[in-house]
PDB file of N, CA and C in Angstrom:
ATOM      1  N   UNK A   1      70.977 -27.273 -40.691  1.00  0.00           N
ATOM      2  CA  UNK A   1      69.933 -26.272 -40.705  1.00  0.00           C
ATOM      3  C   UNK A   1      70.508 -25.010 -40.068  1.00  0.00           C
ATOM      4  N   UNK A   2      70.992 -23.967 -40.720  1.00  0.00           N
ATOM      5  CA  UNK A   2      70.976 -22.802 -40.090  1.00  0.00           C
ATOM      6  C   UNK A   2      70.237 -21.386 -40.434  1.00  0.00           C
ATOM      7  N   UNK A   3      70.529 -20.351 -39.632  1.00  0.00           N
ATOM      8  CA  UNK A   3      69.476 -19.379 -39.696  1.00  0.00           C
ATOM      9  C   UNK A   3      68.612 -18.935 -41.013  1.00  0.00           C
ATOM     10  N   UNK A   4      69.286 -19.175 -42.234  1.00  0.00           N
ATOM     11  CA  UNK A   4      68.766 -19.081 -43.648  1.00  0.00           C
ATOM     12  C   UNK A   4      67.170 -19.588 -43.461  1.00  0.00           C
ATOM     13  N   UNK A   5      66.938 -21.374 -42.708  1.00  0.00           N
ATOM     14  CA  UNK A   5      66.093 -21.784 -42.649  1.00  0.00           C
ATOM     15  C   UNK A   5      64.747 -21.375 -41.648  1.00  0.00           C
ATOM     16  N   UNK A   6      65.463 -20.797 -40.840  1.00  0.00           N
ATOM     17  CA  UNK A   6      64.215 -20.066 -39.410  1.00  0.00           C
ATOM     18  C   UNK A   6      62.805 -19.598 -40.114  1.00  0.00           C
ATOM     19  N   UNK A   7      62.946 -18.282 -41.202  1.00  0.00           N
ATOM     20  CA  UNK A   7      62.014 -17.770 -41.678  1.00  0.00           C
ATOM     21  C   UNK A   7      61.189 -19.128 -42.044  1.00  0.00           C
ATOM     22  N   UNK A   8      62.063 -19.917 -42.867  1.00  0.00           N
ATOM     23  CA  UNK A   8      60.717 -21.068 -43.957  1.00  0.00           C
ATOM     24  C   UNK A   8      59.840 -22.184 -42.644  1.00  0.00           C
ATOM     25  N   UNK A   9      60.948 -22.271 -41.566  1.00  0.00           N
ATOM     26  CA  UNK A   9      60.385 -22.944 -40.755  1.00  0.00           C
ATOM     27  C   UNK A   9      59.028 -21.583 -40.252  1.00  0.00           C
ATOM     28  N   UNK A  10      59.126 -20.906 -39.792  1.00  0.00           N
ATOM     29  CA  UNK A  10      58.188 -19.743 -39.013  1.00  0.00           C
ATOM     30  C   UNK A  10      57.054 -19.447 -40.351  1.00  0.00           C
ATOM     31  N   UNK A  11      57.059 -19.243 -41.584  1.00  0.00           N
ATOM     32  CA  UNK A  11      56.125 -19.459 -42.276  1.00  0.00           C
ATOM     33  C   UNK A  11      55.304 -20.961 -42.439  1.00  0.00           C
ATOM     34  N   UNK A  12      55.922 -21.642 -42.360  1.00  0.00           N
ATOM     35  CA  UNK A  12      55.404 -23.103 -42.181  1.00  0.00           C
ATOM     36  C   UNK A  12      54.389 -23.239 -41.177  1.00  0.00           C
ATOM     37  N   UNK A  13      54.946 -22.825 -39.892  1.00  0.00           N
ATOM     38  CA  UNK A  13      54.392 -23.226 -38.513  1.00  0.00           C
ATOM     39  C   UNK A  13      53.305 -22.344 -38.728  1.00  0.00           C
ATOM     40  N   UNK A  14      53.176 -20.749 -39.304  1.00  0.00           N
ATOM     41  CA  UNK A  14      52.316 -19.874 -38.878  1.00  0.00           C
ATOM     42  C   UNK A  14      50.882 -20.732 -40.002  1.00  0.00           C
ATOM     43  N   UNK A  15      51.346 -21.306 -41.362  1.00  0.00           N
ATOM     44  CA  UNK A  15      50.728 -21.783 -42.244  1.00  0.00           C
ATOM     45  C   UNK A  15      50.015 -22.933 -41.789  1.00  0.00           C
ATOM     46  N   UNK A  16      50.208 -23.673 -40.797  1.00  0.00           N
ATOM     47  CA  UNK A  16      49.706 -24.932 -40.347  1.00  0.00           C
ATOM     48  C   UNK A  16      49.056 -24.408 -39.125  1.00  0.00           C
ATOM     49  N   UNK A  17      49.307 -23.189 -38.657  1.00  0.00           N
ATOM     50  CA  UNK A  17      48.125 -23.351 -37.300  1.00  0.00           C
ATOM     51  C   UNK A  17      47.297 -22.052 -37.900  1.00  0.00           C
ATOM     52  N   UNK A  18      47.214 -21.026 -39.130  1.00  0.00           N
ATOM     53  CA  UNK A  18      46.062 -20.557 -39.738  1.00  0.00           C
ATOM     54  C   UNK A  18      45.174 -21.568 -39.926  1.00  0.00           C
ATOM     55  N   UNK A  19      45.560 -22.531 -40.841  1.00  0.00           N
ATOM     56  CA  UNK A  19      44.435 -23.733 -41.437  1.00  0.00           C
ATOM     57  C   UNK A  19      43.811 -24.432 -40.434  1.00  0.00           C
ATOM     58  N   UNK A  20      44.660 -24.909 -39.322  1.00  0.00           N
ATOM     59  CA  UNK A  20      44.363 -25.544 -38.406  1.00  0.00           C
ATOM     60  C   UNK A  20      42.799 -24.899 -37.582  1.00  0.00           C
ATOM     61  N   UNK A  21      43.160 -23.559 -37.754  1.00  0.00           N
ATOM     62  CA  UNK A  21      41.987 -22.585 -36.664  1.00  0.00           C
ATOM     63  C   UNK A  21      40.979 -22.415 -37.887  1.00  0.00           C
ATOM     64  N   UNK A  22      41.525 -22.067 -39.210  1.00  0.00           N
ATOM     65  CA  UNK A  22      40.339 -22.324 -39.962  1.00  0.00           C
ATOM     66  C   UNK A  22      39.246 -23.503 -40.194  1.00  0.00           C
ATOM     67  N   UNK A  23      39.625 -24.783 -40.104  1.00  0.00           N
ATOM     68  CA  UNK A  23      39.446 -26.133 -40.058  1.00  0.00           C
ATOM     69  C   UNK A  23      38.392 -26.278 -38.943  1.00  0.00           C
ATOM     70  N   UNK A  24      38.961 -25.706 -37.610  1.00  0.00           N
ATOM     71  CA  UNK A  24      38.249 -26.544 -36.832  1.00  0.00           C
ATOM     72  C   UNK A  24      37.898 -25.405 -35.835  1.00  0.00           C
ATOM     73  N   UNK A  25      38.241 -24.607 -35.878  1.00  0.00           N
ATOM     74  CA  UNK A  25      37.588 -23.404 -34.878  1.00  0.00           C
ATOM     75  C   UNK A  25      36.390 -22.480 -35.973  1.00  0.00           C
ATOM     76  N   UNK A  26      36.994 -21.583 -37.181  1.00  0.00           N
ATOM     77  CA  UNK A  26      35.849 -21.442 -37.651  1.00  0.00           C
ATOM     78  C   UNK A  26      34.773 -22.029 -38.701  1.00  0.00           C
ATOM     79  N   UNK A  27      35.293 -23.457 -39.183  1.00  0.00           N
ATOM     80  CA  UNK A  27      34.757 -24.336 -39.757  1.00  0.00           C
ATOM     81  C   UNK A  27      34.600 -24.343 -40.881  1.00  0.00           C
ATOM     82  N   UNK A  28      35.563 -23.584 -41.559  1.00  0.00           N
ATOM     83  CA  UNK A  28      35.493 -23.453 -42.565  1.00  0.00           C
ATOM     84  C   UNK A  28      35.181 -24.414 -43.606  1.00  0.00           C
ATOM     85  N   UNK A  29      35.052 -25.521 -43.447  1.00  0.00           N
ATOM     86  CA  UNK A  29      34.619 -26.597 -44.531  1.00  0.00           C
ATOM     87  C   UNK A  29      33.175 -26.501 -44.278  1.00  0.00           C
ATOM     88  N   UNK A  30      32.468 -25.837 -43.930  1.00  0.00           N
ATOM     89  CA  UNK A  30      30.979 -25.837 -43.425  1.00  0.00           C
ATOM     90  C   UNK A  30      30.325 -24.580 -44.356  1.00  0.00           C
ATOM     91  N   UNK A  31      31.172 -23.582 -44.566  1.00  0.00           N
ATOM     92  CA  UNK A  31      31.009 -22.515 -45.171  1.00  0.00           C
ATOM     93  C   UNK A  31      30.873 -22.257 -47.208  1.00  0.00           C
ATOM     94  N   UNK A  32      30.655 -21.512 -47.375  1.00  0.00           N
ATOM     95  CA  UNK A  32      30.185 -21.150 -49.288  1.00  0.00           C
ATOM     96  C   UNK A  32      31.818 -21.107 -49.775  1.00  0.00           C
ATOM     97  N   UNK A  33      32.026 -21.711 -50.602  1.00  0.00           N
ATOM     98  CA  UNK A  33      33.315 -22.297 -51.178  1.00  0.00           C
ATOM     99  C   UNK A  33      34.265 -20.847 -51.544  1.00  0.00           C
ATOM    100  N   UNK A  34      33.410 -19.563 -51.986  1.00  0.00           N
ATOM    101  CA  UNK A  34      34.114 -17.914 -52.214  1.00  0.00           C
ATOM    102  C   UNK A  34      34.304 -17.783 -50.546  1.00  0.00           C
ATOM    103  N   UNK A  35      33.961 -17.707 -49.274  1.00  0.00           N
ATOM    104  CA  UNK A  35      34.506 -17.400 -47.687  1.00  0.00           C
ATOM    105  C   UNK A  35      35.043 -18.180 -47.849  1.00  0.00           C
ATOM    106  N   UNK A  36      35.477 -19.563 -48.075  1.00  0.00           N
ATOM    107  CA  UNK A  36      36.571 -20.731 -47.618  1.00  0.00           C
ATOM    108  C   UNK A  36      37.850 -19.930 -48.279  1.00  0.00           C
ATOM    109  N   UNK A  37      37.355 -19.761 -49.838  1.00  0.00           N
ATOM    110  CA  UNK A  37      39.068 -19.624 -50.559  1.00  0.00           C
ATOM    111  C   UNK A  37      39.491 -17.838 -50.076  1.00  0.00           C
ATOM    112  N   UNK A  38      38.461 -17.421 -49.663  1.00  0.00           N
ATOM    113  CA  UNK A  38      39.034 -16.306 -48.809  1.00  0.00           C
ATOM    114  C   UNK A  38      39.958 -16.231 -47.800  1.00  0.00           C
ATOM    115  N   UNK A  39      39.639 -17.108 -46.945  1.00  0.00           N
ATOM    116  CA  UNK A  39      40.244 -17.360 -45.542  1.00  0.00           C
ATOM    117  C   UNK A  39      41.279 -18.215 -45.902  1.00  0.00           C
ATOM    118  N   UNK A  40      41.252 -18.910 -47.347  1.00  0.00           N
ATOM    119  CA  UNK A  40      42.942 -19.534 -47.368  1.00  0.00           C
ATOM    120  C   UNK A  40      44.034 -18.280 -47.980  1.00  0.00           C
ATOM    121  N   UNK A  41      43.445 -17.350 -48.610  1.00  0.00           N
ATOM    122  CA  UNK A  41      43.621 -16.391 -48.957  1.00  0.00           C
ATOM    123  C   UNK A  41      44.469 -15.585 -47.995  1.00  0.00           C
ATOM    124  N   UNK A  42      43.657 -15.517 -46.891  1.00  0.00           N
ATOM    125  CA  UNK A  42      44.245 -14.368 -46.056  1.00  0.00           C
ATOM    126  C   UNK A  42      45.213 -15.149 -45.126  1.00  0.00           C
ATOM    127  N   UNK A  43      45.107 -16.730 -44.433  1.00  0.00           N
ATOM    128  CA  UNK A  43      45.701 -17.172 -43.979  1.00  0.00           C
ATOM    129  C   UNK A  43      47.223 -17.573 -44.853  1.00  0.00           C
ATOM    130  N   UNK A  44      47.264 -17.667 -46.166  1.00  0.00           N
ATOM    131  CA  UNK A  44      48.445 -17.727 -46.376  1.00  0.00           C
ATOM    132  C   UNK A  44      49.061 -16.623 -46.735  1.00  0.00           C
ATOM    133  N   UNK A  45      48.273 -15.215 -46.818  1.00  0.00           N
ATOM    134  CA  UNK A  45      49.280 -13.917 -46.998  1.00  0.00           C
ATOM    135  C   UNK A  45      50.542 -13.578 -46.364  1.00  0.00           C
ATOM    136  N   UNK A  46      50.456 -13.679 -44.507  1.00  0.00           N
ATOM    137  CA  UNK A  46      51.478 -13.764 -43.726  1.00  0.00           C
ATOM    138  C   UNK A  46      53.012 -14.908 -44.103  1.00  0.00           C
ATOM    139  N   UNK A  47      52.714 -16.324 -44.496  1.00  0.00           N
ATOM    140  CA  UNK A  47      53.427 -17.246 -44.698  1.00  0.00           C
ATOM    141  C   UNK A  47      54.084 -16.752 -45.835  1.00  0.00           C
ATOM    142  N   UNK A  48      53.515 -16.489 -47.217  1.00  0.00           N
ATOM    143  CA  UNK A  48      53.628 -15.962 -48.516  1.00  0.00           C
ATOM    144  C   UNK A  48      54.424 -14.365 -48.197  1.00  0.00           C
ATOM    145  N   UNK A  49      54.534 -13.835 -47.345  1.00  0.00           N
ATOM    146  CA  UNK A  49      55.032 -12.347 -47.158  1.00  0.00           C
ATOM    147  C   UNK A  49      56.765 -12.479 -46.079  1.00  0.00           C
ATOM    148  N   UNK A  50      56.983 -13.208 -45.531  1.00  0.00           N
ATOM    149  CA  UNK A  50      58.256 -13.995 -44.714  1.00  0.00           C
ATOM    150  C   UNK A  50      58.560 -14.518 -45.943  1.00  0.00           C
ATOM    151  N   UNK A  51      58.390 -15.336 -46.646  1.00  0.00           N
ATOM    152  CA  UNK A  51      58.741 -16.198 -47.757  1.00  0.00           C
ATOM    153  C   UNK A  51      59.635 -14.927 -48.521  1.00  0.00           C
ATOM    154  N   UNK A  52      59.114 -14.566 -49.139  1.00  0.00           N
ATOM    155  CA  UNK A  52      59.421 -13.036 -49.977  1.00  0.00           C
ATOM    156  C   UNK A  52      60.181 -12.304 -49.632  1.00  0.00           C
ATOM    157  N   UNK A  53      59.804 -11.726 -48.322  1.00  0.00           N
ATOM    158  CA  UNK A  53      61.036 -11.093 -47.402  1.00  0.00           C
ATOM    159  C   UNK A  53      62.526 -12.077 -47.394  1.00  0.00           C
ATOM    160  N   UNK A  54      62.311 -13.052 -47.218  1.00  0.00           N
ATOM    161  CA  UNK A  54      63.675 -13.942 -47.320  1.00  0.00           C
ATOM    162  C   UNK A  54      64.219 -13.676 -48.326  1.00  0.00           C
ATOM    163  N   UNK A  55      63.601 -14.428 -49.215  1.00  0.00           N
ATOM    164  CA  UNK A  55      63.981 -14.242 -50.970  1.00  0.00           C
ATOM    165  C   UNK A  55      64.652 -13.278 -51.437  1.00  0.00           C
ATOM    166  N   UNK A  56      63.829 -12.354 -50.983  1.00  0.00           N
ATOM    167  CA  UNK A  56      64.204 -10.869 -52.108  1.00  0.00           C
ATOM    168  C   UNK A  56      64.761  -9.959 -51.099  1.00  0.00           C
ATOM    169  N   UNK A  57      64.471  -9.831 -49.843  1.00  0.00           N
ATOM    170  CA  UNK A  57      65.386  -8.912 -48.626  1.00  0.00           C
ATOM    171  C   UNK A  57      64.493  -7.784 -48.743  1.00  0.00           C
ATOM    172  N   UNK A  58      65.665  -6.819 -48.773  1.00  0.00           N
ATOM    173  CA  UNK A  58      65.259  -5.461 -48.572  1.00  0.00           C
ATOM    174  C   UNK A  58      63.770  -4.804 -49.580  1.00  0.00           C
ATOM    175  N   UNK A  59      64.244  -5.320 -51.094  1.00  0.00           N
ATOM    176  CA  UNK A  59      63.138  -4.539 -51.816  1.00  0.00           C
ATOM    177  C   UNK A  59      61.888  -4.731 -51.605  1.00  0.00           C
ATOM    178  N   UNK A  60      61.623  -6.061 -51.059  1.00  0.00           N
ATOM    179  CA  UNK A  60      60.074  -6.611 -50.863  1.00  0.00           C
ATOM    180  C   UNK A  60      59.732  -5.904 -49.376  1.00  0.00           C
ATOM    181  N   UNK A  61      60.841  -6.160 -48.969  1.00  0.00           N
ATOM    182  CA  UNK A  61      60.120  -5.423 -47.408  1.00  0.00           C
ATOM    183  C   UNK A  61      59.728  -3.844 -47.424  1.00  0.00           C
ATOM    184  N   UNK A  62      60.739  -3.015 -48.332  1.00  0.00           N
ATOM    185  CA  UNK A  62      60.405  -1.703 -48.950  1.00  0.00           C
ATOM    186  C   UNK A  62      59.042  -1.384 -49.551  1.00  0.00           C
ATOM    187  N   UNK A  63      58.674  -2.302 -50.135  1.00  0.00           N
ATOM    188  CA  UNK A  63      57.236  -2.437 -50.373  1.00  0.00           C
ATOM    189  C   UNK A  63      56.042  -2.696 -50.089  1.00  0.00           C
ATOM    190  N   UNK A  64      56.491  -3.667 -49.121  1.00  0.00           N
ATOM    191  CA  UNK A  64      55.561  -4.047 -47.800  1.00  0.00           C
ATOM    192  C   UNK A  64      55.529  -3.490 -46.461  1.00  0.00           C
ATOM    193  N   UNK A  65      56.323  -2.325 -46.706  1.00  0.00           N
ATOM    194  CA  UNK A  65      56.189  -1.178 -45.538  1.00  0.00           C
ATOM    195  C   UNK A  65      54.706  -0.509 -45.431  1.00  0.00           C
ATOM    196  N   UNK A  66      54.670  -0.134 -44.566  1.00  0.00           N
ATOM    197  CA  UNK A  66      54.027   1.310 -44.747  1.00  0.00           C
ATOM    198  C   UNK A  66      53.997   2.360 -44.214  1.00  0.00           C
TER     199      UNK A  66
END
């Protein structure tokens, strides 16, 4: 395992404790099924945006500037 892998590990970890706080802090299984797939929505943007940045480097991050 070397540094190549850090990012997928750090999207992973950030991906399992979004759901985690969605799950059981704001309860989201309790909620209207359009707020649930929202909040998986937004919780996997961050994971999904490291991912990309790896992948593709510079151009994605050029784009995801602001």
């Amino acid at each position: 395992m070397g540094p190549h892998a850090v990012p997928w590990i750090v999207a992973a970890i950030i991906w399992i404790k979004g759901s985690l706080v969605a799950r059981h802090f704001i309860e989201s299984a309790l909620v209207h099924p359009f707020i649930r797939n929202v909040l998986r929505i937004f919780i996997a943007f961050t994971p999904i945006a490291i991912v990309l940045t790896t992948l593709v480097g510079d151009s994605f991050a050029r784009l995801a500037s602001l």
